[in-house]
C-alpha atoms as a PDB file:
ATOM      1  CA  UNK A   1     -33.361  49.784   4.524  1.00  0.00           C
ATOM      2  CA  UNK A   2     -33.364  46.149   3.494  1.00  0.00           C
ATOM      3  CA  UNK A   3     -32.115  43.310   6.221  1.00  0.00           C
ATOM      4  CA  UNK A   4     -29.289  43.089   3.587  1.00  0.00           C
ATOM      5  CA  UNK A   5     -28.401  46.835   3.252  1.00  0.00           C
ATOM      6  CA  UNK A   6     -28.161  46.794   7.379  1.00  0.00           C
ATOM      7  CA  UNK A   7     -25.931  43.845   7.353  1.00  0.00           C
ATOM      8  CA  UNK A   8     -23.290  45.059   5.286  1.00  0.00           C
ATOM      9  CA  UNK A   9     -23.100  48.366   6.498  1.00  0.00           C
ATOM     10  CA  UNK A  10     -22.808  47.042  10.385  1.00  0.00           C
ATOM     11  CA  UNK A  11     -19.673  44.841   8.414  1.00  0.00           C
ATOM     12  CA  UNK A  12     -18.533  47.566   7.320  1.00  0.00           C
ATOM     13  CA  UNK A  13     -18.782  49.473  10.865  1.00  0.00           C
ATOM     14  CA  UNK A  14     -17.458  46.414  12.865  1.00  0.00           C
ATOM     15  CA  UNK A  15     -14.471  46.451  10.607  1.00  0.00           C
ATOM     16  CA  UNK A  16     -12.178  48.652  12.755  1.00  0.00           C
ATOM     17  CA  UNK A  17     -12.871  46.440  15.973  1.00  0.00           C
ATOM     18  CA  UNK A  18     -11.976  43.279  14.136  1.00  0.00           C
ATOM     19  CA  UNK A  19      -8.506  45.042  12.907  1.00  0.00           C
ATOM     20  CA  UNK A  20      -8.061  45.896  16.433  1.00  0.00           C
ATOM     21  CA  UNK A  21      -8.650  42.273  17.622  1.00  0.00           C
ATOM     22  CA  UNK A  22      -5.987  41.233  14.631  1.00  0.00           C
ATOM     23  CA  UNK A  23      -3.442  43.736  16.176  1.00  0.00           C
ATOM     24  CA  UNK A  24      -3.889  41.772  19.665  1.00  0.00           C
ATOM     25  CA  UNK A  25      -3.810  38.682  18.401  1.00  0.00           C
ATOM     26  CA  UNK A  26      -0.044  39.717  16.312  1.00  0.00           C
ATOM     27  CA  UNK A  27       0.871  41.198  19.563  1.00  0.00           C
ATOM     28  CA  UNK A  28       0.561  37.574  21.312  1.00  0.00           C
ATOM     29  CA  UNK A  29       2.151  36.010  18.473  1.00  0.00           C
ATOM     30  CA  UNK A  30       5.108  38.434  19.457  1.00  0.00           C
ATOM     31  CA  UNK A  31       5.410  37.721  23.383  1.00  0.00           C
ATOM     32  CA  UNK A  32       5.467  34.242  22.005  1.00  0.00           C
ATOM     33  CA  UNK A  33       7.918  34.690  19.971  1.00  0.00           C
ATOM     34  CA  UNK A  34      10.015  36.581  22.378  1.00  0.00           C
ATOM     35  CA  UNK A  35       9.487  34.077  25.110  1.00  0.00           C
ATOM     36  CA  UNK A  36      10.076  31.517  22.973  1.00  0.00           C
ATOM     37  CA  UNK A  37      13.615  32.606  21.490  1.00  0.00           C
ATOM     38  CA  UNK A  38      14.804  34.166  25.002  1.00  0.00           C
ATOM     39  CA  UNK A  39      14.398  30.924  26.520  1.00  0.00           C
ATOM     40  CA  UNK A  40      16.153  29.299  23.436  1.00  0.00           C
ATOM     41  CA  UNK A  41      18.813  31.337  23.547  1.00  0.00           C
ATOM     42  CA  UNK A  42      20.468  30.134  27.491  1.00  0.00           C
ATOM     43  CA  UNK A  43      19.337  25.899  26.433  1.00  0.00           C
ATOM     44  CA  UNK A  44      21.843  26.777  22.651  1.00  0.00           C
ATOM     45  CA  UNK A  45      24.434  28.580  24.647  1.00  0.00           C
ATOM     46  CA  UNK A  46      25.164  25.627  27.132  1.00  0.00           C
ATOM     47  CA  UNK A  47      25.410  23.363  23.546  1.00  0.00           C
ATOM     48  CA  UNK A  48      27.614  26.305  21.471  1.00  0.00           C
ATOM     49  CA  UNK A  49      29.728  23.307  20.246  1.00  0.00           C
ATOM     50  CA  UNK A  50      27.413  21.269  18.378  1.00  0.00           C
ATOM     51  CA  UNK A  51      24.524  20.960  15.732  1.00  0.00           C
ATOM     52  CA  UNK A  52      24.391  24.926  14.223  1.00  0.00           C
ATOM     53  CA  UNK A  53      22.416  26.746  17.535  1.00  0.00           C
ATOM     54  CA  UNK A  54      23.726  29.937  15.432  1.00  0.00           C
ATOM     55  CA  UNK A  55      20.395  28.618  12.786  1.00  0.00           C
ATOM     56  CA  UNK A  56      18.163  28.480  15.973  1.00  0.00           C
ATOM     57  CA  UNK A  57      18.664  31.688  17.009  1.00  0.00           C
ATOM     58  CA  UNK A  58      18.810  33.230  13.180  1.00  0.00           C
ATOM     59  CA  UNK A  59      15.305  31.480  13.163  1.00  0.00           C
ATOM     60  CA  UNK A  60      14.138  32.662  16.172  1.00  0.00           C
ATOM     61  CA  UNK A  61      15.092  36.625  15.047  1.00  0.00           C
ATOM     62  CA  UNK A  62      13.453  35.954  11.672  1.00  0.00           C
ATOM     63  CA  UNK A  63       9.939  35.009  13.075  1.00  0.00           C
ATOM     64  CA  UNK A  64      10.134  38.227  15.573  1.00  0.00           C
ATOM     65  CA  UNK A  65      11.240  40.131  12.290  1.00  0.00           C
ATOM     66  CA  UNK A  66       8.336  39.186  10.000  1.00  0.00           C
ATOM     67  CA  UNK A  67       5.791  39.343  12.926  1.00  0.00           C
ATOM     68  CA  UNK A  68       6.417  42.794  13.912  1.00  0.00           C
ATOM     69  CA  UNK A  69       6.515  43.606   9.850  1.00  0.00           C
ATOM     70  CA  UNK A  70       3.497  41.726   9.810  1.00  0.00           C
ATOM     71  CA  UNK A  71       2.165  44.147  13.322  1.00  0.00           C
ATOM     72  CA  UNK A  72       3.529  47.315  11.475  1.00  0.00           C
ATOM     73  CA  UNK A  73       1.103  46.319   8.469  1.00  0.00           C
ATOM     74  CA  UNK A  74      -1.912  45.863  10.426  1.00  0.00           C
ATOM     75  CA  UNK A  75      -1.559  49.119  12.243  1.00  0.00           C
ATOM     76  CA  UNK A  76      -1.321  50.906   8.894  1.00  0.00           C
ATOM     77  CA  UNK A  77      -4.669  49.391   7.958  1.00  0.00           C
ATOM     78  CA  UNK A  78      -6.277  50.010  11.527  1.00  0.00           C
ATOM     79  CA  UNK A  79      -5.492  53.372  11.184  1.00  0.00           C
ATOM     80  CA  UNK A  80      -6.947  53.717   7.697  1.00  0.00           C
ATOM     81  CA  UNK A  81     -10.050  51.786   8.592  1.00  0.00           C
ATOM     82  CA  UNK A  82     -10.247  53.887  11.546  1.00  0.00           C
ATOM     83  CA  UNK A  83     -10.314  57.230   9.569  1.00  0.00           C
ATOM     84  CA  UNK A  84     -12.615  56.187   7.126  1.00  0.00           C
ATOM     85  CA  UNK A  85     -15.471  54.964   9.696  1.00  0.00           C
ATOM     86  CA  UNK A  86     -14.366  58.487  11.751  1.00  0.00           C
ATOM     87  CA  UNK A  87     -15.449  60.050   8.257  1.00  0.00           C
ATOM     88  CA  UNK A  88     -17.937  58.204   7.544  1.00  0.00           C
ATOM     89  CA  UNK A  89     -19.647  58.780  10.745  1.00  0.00           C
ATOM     90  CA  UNK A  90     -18.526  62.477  10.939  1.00  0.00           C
ATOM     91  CA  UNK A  91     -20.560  62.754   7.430  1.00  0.00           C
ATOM     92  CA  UNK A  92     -24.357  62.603  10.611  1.00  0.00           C
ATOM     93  CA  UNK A  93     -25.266  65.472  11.630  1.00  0.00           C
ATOM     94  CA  UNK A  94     -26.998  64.580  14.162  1.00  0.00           C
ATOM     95  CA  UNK A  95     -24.654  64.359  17.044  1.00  0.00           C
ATOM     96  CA  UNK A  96     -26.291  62.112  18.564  1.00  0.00           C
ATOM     97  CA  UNK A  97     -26.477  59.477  16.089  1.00  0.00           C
ATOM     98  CA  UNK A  98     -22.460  60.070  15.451  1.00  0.00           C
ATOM     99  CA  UNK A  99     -22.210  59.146  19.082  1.00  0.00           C
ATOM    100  CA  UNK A 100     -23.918  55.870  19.066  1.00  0.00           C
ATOM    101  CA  UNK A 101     -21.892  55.009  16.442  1.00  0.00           C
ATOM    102  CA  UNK A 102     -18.839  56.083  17.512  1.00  0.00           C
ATOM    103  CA  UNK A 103     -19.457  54.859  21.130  1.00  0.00           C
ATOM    104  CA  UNK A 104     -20.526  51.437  19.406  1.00  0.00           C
ATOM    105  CA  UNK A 105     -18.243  50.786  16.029  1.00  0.00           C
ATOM    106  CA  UNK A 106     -15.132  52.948  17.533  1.00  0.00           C
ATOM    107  CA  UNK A 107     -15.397  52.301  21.133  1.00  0.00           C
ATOM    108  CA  UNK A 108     -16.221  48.691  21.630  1.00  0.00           C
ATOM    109  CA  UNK A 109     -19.235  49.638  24.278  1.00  0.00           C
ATOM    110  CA  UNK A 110     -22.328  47.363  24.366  1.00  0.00           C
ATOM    111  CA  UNK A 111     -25.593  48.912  24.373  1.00  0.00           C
ATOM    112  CA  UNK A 112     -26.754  49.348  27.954  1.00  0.00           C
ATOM    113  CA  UNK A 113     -23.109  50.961  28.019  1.00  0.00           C
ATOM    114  CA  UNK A 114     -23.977  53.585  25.614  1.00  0.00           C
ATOM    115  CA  UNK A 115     -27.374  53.896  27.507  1.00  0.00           C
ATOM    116  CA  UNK A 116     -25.771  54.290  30.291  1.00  0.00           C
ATOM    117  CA  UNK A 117     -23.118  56.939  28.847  1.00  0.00           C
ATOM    118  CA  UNK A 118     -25.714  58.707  26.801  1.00  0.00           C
ATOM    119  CA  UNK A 119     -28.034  58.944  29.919  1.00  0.00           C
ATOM    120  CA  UNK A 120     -30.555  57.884  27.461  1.00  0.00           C
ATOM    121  CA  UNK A 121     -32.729  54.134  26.772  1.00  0.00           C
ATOM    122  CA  UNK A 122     -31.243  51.152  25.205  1.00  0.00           C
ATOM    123  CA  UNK A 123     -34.654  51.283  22.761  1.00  0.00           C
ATOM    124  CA  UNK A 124     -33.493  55.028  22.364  1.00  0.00           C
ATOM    125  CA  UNK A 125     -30.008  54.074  21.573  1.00  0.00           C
ATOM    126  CA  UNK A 126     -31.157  51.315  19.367  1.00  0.00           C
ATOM    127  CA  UNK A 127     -33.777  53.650  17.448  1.00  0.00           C
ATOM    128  CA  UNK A 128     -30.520  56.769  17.168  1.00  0.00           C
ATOM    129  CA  UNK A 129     -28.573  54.035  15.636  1.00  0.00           C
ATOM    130  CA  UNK A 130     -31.431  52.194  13.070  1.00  0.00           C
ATOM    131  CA  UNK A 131     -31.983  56.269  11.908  1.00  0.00           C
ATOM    132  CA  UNK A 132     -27.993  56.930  11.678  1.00  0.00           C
ATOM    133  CA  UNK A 133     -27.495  54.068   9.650  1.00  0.00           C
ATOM    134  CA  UNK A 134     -30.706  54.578   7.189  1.00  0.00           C
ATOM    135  CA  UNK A 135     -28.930  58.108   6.619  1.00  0.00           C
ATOM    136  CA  UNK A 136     -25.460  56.508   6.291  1.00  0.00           C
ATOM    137  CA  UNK A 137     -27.357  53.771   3.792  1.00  0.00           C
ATOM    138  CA  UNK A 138     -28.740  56.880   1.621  1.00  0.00           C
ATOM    139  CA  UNK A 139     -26.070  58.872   1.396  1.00  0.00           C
ATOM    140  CA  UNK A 140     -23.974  55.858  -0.063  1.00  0.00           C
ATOM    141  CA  UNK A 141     -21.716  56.614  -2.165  1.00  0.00           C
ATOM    142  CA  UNK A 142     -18.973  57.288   0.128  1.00  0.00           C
ATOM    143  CA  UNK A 143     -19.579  53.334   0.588  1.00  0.00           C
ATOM    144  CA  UNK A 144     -19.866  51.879  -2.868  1.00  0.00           C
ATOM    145  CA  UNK A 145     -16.319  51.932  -2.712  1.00  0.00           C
ATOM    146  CA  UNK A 146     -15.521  49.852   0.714  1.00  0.00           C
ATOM    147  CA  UNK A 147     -17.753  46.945  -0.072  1.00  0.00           C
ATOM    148  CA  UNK A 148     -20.831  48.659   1.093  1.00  0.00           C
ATOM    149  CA  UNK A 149     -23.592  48.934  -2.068  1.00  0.00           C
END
């Protein structure tokens, strides 16, 4: 497996943790939001009589509106992501190697964590997850359609 071929198959592992790490970062953008426009709301009541607060609030609602759209559309695509890898990595039979990569590209862990989880070596995890991915990498096809030649 070429430096090249490993690269863009860890890309197209990682790509369900950065989806998740988009999801928290639309979540944020939604406390804001809320925060923001519940502490609008009380300052535009006290001032009901003047400049339009009714286009504050209306403004306020539509940026909640299109970021939870926006948060509803990114969980869709986690999800997909998600079952793709799941396939993808379901497709080992060594079970084993599907751990590693599950406990690494689903789970998040590092890789004394999956050492230590495994009850195994970090070299040992490391060497499980260079073999998984030179089977992934020859068995391809299932890739050449995510990105992944």
């Amino acid at each position: 497996m070429t430096k090249e071929d490993y690269q863009a198959l860890t890309a197209w592992l990682w790509r369900y943790r950065q989806a998740l790490r988009e999801e928290t970062r639309l979540r944020e953008r939604i406390r804001t939001a809320t925060a923001r426009a519940t502490a609008t709301t009380p300052c535009l009541s006290l001032t009901m009589g003047r400049s339009g607060p009714g286009d504050k609030i209306g403004a306020a609602v539509e940026l909640l509106v299109a970021e939870q759209a926006t948060l509803c559309d990114q969980l869709a695509t986690t999800h997909t992501i998600l079952e793709e890898i799941t396939k993808a990595i379901s497709g080992l039979e060594d079970p084993m190697q599907r751990e590693v990569l599950e406990l690494r590209y689903v789970d998040g862990l590092k890789w004394w964590q999956i050492a230590n989880r495994m009850y195994i070596s970090e070299r040992w995890v490391r060497s499980l997850h260079r073999k998984a991915l030179e089977v992934m990498q020859k068995s391809s096809a299932q890739f050449r359609f995510s990105g992944v030649e």
